[in-house]
PDB file of N, CA and C in Angstrom:
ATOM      1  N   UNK A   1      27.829 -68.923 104.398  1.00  0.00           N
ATOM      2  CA  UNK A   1      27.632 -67.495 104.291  1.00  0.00           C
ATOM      3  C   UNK A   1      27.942 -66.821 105.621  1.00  0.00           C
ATOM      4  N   UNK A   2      28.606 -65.772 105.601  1.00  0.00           N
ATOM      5  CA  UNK A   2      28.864 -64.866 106.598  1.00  0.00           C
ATOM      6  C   UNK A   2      28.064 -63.327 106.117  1.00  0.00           C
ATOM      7  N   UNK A   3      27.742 -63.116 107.382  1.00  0.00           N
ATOM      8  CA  UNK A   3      27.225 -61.242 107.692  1.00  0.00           C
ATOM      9  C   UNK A   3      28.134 -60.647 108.652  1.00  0.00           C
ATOM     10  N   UNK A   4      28.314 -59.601 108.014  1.00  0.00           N
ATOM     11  CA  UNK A   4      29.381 -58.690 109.150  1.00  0.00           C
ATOM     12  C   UNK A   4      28.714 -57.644 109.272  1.00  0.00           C
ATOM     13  N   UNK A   5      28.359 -56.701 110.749  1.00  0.00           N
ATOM     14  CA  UNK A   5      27.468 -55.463 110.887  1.00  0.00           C
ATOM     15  C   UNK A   5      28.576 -54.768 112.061  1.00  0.00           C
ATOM     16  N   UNK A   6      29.214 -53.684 111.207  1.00  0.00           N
ATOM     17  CA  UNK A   6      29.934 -52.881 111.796  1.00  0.00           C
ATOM     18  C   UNK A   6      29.182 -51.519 112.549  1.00  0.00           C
ATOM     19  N   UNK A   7      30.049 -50.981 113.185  1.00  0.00           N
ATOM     20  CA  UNK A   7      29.383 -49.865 114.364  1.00  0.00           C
ATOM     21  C   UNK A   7      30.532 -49.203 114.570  1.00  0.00           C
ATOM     22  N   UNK A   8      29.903 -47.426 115.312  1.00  0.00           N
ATOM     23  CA  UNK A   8      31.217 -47.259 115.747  1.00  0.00           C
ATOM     24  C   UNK A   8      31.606 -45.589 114.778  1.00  0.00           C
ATOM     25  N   UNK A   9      31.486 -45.625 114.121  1.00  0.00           N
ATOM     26  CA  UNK A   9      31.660 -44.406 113.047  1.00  0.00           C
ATOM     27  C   UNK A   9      31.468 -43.219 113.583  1.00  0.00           C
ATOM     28  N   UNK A  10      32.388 -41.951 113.231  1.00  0.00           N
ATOM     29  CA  UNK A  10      31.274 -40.752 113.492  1.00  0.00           C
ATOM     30  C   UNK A  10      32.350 -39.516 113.081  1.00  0.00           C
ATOM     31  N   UNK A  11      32.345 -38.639 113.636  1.00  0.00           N
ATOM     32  CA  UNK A  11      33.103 -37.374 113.426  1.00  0.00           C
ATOM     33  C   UNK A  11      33.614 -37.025 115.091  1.00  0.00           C
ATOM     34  N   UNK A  12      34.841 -36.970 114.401  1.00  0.00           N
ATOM     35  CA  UNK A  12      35.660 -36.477 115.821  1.00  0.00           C
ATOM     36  C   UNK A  12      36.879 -35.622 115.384  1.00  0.00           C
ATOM     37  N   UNK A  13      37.187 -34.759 116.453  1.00  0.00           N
ATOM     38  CA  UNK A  13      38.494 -33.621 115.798  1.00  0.00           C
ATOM     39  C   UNK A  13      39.740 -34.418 115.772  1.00  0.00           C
ATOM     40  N   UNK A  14      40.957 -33.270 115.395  1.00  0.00           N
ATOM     41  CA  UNK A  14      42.163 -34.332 115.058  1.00  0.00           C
ATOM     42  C   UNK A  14      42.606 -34.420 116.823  1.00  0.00           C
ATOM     43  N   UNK A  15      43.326 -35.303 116.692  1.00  0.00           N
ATOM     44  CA  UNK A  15      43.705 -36.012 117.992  1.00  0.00           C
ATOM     45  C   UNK A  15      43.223 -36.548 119.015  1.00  0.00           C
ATOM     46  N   UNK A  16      41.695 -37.265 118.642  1.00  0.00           N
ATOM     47  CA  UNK A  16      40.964 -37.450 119.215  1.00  0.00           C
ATOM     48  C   UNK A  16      40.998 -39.278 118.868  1.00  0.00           C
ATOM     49  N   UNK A  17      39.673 -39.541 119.725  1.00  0.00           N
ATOM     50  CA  UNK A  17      39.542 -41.090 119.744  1.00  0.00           C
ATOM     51  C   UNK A  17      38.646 -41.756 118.963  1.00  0.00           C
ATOM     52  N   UNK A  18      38.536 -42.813 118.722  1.00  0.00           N
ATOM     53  CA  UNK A  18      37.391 -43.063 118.157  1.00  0.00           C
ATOM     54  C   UNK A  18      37.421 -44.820 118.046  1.00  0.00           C
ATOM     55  N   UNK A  19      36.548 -45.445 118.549  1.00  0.00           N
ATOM     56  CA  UNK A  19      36.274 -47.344 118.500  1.00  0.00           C
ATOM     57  C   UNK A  19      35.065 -47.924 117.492  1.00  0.00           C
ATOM     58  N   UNK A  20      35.717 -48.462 116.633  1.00  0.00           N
ATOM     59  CA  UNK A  20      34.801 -49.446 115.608  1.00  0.00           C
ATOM     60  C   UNK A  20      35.065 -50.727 115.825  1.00  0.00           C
ATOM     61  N   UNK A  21      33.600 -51.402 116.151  1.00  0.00           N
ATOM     62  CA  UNK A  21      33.582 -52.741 116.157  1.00  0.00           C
ATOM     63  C   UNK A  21      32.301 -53.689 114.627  1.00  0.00           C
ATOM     64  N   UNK A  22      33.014 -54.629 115.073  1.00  0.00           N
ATOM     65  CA  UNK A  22      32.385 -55.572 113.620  1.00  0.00           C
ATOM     66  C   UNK A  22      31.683 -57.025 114.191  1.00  0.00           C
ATOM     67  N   UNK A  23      30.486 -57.058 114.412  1.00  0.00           N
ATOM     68  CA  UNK A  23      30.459 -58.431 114.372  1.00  0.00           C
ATOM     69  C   UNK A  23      29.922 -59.810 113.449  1.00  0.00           C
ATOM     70  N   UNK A  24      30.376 -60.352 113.103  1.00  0.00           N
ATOM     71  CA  UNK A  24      30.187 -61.578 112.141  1.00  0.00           C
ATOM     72  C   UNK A  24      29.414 -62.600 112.925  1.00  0.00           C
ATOM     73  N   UNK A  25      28.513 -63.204 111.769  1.00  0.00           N
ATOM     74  CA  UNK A  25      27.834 -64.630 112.204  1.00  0.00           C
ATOM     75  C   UNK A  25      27.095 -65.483 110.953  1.00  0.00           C
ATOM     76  N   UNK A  26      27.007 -66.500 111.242  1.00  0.00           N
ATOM     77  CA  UNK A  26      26.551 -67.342 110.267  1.00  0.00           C
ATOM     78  C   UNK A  26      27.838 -68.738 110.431  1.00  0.00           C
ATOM     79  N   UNK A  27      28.417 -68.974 108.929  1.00  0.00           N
ATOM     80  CA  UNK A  27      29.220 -69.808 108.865  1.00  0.00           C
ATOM     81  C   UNK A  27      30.804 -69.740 109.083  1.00  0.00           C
ATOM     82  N   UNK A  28      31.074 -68.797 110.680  1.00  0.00           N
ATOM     83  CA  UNK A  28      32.156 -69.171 110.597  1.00  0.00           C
ATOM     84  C   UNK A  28      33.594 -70.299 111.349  1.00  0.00           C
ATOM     85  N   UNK A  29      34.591 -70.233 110.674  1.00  0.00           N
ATOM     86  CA  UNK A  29      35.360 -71.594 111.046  1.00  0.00           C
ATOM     87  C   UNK A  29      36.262 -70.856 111.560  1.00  0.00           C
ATOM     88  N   UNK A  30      37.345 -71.855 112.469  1.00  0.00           N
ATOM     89  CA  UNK A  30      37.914 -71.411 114.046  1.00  0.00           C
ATOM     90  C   UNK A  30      39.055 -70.556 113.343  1.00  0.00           C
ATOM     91  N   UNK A  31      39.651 -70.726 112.304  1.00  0.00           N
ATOM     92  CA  UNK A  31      40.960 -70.338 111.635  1.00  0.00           C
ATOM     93  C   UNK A  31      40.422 -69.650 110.576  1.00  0.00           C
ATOM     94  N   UNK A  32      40.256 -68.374 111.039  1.00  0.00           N
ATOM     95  CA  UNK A  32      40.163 -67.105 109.906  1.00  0.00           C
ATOM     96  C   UNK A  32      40.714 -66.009 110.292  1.00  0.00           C
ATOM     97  N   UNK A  33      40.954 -64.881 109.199  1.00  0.00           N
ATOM     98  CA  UNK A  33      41.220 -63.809 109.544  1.00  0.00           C
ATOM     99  C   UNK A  33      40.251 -62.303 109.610  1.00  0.00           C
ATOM    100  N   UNK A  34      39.892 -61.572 110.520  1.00  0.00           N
ATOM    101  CA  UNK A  34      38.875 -60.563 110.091  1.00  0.00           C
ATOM    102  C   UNK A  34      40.163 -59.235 110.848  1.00  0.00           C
ATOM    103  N   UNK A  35      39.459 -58.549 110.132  1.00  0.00           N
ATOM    104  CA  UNK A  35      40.270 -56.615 110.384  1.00  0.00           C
ATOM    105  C   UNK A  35      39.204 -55.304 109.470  1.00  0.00           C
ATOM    106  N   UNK A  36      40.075 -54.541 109.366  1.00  0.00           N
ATOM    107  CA  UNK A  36      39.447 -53.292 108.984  1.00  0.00           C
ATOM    108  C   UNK A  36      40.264 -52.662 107.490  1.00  0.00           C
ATOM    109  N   UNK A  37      39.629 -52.483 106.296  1.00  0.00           N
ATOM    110  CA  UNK A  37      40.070 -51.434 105.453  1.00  0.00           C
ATOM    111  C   UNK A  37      39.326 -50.610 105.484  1.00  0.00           C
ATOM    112  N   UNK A  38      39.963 -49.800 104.197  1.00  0.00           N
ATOM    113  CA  UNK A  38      39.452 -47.882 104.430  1.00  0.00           C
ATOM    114  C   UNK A  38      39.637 -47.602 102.900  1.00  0.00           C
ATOM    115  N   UNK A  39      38.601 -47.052 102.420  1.00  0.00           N
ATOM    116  CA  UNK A  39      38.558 -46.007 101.583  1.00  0.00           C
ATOM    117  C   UNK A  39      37.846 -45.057 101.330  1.00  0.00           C
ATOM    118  N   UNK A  40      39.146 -43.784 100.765  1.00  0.00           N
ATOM    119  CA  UNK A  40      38.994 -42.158 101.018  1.00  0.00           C
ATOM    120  C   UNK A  40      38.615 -41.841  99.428  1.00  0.00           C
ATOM    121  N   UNK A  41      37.650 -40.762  99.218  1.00  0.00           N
ATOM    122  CA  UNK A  41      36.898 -40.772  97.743  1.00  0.00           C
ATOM    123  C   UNK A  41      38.459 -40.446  96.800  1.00  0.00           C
ATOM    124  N   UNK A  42      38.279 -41.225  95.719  1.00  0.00           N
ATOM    125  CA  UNK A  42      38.922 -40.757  95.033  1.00  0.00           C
ATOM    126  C   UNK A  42      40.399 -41.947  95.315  1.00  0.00           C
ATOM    127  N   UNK A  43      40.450 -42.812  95.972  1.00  0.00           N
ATOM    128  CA  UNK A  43      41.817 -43.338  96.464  1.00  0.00           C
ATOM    129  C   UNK A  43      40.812 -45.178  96.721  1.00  0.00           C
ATOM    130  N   UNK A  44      41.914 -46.270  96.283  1.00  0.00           N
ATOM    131  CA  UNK A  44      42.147 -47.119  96.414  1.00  0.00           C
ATOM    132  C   UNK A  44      41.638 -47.794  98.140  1.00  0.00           C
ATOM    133  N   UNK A  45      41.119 -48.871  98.000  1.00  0.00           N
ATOM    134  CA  UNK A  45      40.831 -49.432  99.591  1.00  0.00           C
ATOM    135  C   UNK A  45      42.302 -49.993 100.202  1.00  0.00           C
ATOM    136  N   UNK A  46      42.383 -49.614 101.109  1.00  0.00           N
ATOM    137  CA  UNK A  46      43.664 -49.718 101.805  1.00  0.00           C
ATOM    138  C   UNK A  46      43.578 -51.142 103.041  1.00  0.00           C
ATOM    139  N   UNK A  47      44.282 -51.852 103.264  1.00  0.00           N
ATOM    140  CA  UNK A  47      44.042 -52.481 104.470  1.00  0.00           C
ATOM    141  C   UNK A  47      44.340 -51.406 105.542  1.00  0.00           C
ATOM    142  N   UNK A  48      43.771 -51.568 106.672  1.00  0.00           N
ATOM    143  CA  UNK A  48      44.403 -50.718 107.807  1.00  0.00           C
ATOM    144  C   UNK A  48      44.925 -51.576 108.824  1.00  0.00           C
ATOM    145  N   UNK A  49      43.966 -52.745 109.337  1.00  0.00           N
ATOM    146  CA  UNK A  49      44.684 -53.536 110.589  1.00  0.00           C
ATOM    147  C   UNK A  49      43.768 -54.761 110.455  1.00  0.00           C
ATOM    148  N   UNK A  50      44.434 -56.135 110.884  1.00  0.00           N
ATOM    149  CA  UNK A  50      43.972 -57.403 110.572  1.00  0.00           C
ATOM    150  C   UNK A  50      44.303 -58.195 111.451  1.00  0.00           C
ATOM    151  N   UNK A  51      43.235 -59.245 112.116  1.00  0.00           N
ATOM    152  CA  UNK A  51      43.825 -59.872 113.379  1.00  0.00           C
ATOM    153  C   UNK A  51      43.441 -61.566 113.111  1.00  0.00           C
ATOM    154  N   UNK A  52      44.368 -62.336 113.072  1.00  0.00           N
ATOM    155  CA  UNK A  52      44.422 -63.398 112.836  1.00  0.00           C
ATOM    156  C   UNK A  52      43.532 -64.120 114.046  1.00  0.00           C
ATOM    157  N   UNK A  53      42.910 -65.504 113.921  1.00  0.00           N
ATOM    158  CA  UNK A  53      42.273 -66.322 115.012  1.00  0.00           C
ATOM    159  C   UNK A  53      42.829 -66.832 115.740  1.00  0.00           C
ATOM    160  N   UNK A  54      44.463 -66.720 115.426  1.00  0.00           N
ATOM    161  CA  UNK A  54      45.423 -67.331 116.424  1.00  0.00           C
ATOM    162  C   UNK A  54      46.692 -66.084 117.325  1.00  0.00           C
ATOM    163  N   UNK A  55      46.164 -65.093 116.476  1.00  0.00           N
ATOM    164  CA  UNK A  55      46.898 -63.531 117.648  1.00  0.00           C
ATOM    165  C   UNK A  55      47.685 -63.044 116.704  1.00  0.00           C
ATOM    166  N   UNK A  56      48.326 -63.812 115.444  1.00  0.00           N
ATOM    167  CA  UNK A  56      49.028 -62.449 114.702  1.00  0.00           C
ATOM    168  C   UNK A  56      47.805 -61.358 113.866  1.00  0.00           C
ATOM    169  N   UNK A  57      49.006 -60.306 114.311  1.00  0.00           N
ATOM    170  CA  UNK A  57      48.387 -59.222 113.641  1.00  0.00           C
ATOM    171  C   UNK A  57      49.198 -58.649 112.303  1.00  0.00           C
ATOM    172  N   UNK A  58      48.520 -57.462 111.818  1.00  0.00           N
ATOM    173  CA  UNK A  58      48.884 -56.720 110.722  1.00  0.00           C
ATOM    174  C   UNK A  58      48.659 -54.831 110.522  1.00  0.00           C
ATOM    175  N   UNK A  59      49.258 -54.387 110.127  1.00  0.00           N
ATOM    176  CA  UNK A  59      49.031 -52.912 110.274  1.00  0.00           C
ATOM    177  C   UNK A  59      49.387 -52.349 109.223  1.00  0.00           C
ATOM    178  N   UNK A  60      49.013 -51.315 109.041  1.00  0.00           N
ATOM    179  CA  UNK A  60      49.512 -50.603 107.723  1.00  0.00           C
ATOM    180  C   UNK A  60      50.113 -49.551 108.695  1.00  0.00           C
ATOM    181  N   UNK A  61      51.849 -48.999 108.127  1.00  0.00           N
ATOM    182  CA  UNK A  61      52.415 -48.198 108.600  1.00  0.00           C
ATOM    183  C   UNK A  61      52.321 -47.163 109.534  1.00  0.00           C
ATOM    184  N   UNK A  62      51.202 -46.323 108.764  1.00  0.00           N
ATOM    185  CA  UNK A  62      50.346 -45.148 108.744  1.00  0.00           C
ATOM    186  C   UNK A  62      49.411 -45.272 110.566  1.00  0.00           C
ATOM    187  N   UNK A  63      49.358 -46.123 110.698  1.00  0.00           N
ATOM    188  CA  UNK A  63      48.667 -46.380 111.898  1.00  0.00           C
ATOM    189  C   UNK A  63      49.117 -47.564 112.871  1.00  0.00           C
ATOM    190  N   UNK A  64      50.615 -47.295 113.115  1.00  0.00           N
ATOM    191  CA  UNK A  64      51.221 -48.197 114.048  1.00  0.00           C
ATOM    192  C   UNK A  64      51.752 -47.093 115.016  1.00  0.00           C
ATOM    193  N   UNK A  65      51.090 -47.649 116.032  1.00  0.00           N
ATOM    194  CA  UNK A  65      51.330 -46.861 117.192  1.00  0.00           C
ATOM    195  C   UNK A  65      50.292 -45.530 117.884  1.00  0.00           C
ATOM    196  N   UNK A  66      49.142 -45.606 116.864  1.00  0.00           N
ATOM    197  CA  UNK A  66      47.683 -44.978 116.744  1.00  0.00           C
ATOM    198  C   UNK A  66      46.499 -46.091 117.586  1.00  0.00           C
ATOM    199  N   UNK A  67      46.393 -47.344 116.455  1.00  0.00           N
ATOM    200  CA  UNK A  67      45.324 -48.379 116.276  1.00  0.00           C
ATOM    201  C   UNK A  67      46.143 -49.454 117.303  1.00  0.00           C
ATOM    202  N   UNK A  68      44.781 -49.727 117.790  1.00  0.00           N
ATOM    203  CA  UNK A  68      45.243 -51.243 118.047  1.00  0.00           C
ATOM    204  C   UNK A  68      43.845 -52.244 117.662  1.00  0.00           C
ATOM    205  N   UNK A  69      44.149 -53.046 117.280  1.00  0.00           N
ATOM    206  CA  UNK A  69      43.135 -54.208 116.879  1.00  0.00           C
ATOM    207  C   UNK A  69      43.073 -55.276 117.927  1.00  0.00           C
ATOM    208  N   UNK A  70      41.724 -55.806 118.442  1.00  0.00           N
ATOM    209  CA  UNK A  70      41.181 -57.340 119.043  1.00  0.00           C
ATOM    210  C   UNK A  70      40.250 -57.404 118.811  1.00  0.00           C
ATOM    211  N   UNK A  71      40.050 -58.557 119.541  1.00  0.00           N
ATOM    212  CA  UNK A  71      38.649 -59.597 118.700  1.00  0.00           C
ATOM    213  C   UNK A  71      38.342 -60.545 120.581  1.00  0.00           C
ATOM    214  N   UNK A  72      37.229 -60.231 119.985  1.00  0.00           N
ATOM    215  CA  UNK A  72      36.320 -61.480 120.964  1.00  0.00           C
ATOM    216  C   UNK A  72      36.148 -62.834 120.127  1.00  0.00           C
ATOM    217  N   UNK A  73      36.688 -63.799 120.954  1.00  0.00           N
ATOM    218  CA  UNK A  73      35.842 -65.264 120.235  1.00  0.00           C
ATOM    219  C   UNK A  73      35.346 -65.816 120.143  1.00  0.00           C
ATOM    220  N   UNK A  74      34.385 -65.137 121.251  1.00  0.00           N
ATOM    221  CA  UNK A  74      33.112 -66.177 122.051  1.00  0.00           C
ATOM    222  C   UNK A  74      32.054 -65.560 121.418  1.00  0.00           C
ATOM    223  N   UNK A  75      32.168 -64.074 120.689  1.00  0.00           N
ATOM    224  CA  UNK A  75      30.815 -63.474 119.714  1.00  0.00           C
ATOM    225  C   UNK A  75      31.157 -63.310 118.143  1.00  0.00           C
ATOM    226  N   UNK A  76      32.948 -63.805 117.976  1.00  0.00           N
ATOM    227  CA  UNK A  76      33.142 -63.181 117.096  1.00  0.00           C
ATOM    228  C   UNK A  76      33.035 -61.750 116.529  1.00  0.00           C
ATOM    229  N   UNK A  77      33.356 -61.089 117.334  1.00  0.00           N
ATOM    230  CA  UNK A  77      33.634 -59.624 116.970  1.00  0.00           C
ATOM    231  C   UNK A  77      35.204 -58.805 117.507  1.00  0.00           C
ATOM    232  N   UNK A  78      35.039 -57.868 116.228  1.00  0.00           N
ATOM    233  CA  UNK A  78      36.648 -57.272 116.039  1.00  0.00           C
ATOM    234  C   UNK A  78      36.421 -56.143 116.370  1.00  0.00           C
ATOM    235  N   UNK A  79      37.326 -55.403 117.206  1.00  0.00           N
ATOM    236  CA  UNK A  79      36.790 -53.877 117.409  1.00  0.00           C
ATOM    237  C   UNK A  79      38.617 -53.290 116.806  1.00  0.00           C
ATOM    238  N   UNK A  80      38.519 -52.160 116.990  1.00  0.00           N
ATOM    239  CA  UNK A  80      39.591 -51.207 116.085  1.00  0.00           C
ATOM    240  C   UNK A  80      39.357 -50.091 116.925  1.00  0.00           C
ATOM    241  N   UNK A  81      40.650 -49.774 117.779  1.00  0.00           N
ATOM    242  CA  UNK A  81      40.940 -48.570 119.301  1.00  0.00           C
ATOM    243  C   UNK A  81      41.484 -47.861 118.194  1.00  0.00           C
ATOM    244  N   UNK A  82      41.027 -46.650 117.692  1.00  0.00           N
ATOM    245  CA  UNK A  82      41.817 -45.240 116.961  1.00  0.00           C
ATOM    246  C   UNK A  82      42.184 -44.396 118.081  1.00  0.00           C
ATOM    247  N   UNK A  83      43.391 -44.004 118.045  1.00  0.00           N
ATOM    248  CA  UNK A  83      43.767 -42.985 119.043  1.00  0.00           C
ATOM    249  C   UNK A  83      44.764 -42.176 118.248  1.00  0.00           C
ATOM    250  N   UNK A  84      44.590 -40.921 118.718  1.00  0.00           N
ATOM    251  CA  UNK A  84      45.611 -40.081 117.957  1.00  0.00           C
ATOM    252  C   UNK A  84      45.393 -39.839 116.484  1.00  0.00           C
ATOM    253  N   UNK A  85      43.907 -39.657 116.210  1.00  0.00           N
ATOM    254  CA  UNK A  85      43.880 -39.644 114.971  1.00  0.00           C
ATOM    255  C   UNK A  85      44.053 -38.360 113.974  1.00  0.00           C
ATOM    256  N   UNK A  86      43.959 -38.018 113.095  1.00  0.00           N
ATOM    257  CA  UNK A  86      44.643 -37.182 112.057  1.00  0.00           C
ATOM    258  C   UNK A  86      43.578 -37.420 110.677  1.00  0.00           C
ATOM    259  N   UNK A  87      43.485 -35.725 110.133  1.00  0.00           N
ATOM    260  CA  UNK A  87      42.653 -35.750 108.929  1.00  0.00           C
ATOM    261  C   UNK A  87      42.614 -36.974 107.536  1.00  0.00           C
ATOM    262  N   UNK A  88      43.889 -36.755 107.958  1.00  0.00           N
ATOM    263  CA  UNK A  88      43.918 -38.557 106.655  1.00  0.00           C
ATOM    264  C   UNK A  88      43.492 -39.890 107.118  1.00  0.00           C
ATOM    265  N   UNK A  89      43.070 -39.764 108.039  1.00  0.00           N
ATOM    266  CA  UNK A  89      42.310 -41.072 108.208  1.00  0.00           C
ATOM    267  C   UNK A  89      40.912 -41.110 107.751  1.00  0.00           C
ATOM    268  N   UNK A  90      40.510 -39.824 107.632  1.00  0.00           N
ATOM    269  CA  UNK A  90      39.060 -39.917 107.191  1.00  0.00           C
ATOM    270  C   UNK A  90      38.970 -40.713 105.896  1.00  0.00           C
ATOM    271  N   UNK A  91      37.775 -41.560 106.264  1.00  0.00           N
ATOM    272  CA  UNK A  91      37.346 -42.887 105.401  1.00  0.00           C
ATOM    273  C   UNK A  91      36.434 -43.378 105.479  1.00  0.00           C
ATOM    274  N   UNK A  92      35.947 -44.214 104.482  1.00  0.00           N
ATOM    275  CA  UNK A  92      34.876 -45.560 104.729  1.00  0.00           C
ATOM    276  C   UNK A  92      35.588 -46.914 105.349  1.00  0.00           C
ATOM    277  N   UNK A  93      35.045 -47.041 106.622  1.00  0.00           N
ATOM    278  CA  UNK A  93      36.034 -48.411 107.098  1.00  0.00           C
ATOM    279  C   UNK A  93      35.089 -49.142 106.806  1.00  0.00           C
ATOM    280  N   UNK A  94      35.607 -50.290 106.409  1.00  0.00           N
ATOM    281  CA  UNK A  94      35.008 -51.749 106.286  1.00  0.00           C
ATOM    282  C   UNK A  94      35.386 -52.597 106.920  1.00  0.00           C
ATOM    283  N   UNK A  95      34.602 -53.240 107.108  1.00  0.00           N
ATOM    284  CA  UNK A  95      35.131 -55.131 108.573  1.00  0.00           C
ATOM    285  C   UNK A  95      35.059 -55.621 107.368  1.00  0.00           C
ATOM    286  N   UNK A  96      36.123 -56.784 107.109  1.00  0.00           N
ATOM    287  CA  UNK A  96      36.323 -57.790 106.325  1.00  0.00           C
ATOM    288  C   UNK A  96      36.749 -59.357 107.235  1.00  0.00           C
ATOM    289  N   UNK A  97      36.407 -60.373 106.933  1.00  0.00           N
ATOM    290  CA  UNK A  97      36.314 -61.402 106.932  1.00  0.00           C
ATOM    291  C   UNK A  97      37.022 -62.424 106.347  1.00  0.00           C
ATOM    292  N   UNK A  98      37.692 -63.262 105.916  1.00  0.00           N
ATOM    293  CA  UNK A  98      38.024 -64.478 105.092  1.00  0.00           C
ATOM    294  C   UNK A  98      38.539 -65.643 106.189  1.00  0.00           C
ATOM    295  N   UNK A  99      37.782 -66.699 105.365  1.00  0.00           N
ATOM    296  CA  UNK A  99      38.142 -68.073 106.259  1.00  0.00           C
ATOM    297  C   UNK A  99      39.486 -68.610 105.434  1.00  0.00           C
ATOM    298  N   UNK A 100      40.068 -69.330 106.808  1.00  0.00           N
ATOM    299  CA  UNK A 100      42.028 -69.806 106.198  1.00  0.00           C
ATOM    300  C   UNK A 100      41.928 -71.538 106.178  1.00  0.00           C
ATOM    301  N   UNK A 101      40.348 -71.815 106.111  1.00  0.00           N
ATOM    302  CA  UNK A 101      39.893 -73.447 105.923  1.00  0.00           C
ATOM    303  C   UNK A 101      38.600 -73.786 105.632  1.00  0.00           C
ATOM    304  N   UNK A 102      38.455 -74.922 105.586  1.00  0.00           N
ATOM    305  CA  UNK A 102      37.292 -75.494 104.779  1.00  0.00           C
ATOM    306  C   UNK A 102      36.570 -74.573 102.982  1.00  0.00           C
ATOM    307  N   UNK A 103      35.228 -75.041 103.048  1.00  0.00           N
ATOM    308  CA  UNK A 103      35.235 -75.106 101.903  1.00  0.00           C
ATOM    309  C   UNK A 103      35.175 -74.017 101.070  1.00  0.00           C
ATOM    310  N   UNK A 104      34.852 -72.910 102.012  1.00  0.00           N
ATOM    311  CA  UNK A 104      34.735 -71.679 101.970  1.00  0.00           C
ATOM    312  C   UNK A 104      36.215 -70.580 102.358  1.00  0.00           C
ATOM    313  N   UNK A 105      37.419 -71.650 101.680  1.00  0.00           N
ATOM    314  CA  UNK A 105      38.768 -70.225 102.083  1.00  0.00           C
ATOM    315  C   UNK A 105      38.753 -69.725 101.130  1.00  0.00           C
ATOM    316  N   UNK A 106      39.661 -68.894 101.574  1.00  0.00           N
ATOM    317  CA  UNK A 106      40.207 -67.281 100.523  1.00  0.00           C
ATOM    318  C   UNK A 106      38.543 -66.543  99.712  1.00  0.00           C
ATOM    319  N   UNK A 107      37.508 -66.909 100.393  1.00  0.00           N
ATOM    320  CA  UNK A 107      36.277 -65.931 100.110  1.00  0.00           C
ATOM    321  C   UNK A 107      36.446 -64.519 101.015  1.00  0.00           C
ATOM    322  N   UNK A 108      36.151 -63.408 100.346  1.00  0.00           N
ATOM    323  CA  UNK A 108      36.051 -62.117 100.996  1.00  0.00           C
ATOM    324  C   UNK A 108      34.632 -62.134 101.651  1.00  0.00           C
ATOM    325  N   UNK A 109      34.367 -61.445 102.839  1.00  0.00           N
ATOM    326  CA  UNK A 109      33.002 -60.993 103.525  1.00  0.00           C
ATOM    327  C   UNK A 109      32.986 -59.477 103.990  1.00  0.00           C
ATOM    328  N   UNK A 110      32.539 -58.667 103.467  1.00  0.00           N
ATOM    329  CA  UNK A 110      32.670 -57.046 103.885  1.00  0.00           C
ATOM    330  C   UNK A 110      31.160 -56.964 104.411  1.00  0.00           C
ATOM    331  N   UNK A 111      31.726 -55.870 105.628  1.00  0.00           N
ATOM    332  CA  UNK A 111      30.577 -55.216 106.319  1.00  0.00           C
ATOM    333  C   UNK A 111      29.754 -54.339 105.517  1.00  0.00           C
ATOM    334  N   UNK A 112      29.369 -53.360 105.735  1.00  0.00           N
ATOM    335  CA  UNK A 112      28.554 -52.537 104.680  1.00  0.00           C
ATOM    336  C   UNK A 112      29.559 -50.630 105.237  1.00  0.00           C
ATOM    337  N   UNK A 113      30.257 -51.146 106.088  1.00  0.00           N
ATOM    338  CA  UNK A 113      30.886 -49.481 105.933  1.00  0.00           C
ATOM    339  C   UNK A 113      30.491 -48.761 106.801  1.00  0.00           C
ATOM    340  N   UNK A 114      31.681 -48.089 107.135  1.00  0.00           N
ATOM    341  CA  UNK A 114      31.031 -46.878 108.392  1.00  0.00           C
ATOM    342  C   UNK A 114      31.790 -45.430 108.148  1.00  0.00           C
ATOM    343  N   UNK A 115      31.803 -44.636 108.154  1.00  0.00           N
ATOM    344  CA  UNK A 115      32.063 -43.600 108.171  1.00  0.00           C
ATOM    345  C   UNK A 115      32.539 -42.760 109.210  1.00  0.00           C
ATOM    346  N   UNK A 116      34.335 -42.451 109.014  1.00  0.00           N
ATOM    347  CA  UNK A 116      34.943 -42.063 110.261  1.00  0.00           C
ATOM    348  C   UNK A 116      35.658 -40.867 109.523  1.00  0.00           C
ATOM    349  N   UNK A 117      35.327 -39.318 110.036  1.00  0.00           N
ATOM    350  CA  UNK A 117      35.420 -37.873 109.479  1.00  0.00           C
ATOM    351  C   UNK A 117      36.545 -37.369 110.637  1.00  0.00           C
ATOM    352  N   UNK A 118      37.691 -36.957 110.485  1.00  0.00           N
ATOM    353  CA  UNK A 118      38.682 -36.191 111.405  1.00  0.00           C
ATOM    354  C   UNK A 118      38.924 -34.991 110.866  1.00  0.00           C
ATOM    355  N   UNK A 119      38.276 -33.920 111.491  1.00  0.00           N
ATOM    356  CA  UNK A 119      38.625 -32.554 111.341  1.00  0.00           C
ATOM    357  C   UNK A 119      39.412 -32.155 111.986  1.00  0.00           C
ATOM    358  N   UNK A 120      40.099 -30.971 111.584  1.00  0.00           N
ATOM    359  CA  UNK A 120      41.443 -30.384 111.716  1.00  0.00           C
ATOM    360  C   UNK A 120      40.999 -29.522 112.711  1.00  0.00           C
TER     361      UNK A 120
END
């Protein structure tokens, strides 16, 4: 079993900054992947950015060259640098989790959600 307790959320204007971090503990193994999705009421959960245990990453379009994603490995935690952000990002972000071994792969682990508001 894994717990993920994200932080970090809040309301900020457009073009402004904003850092969410996630940290996980319990059962996890050296080769997993954890990152951040988002969903806006009314719309589908989106991945936004995903950082592998060995340095590849992942991005959704929309936020390349905005976000940058890292991770600590010594606490296991993922943080997510928003810069330059814009009203459509407003969302519920979630830290997600999945192990890429043992007995427990391809299981999902979601944080409980944070709430990030960009006014115009």
């Amino acid at each position: 079993q894994v717990q993920l307790v994200e932080s970090g959320g809040g309301l900020v204007q457009a073009g402004g900054s904003l850092v969410l971090s996630c940290s996980a503990s319990g059962s996890i193994v050296d080769r997993n992947v954890m990152g951040w999705y988002r969903q806006a009421p009314g719309k589908q959960r989106e991945l936004v950015a995903v950082k592998f245990s060995y340095g590849g990453t992942n991005y959704v379009d929309s936020v390349k060259g905005r976000f940058t994603i890292s991770r600590d490995g010594v606490d296991n935690t993922v943080y997510l640098q928003m810069n330059s952000l814009k009203p459509e990002d407003t969302a519920v972000y979630y830290c997600n989790y999945r192990a890429l071994t043992g007995r427990d792969v391809g299981r999902d682990y979601w944080g409980q959600g944070t709430q990030v508001t960009v006014s115009s």
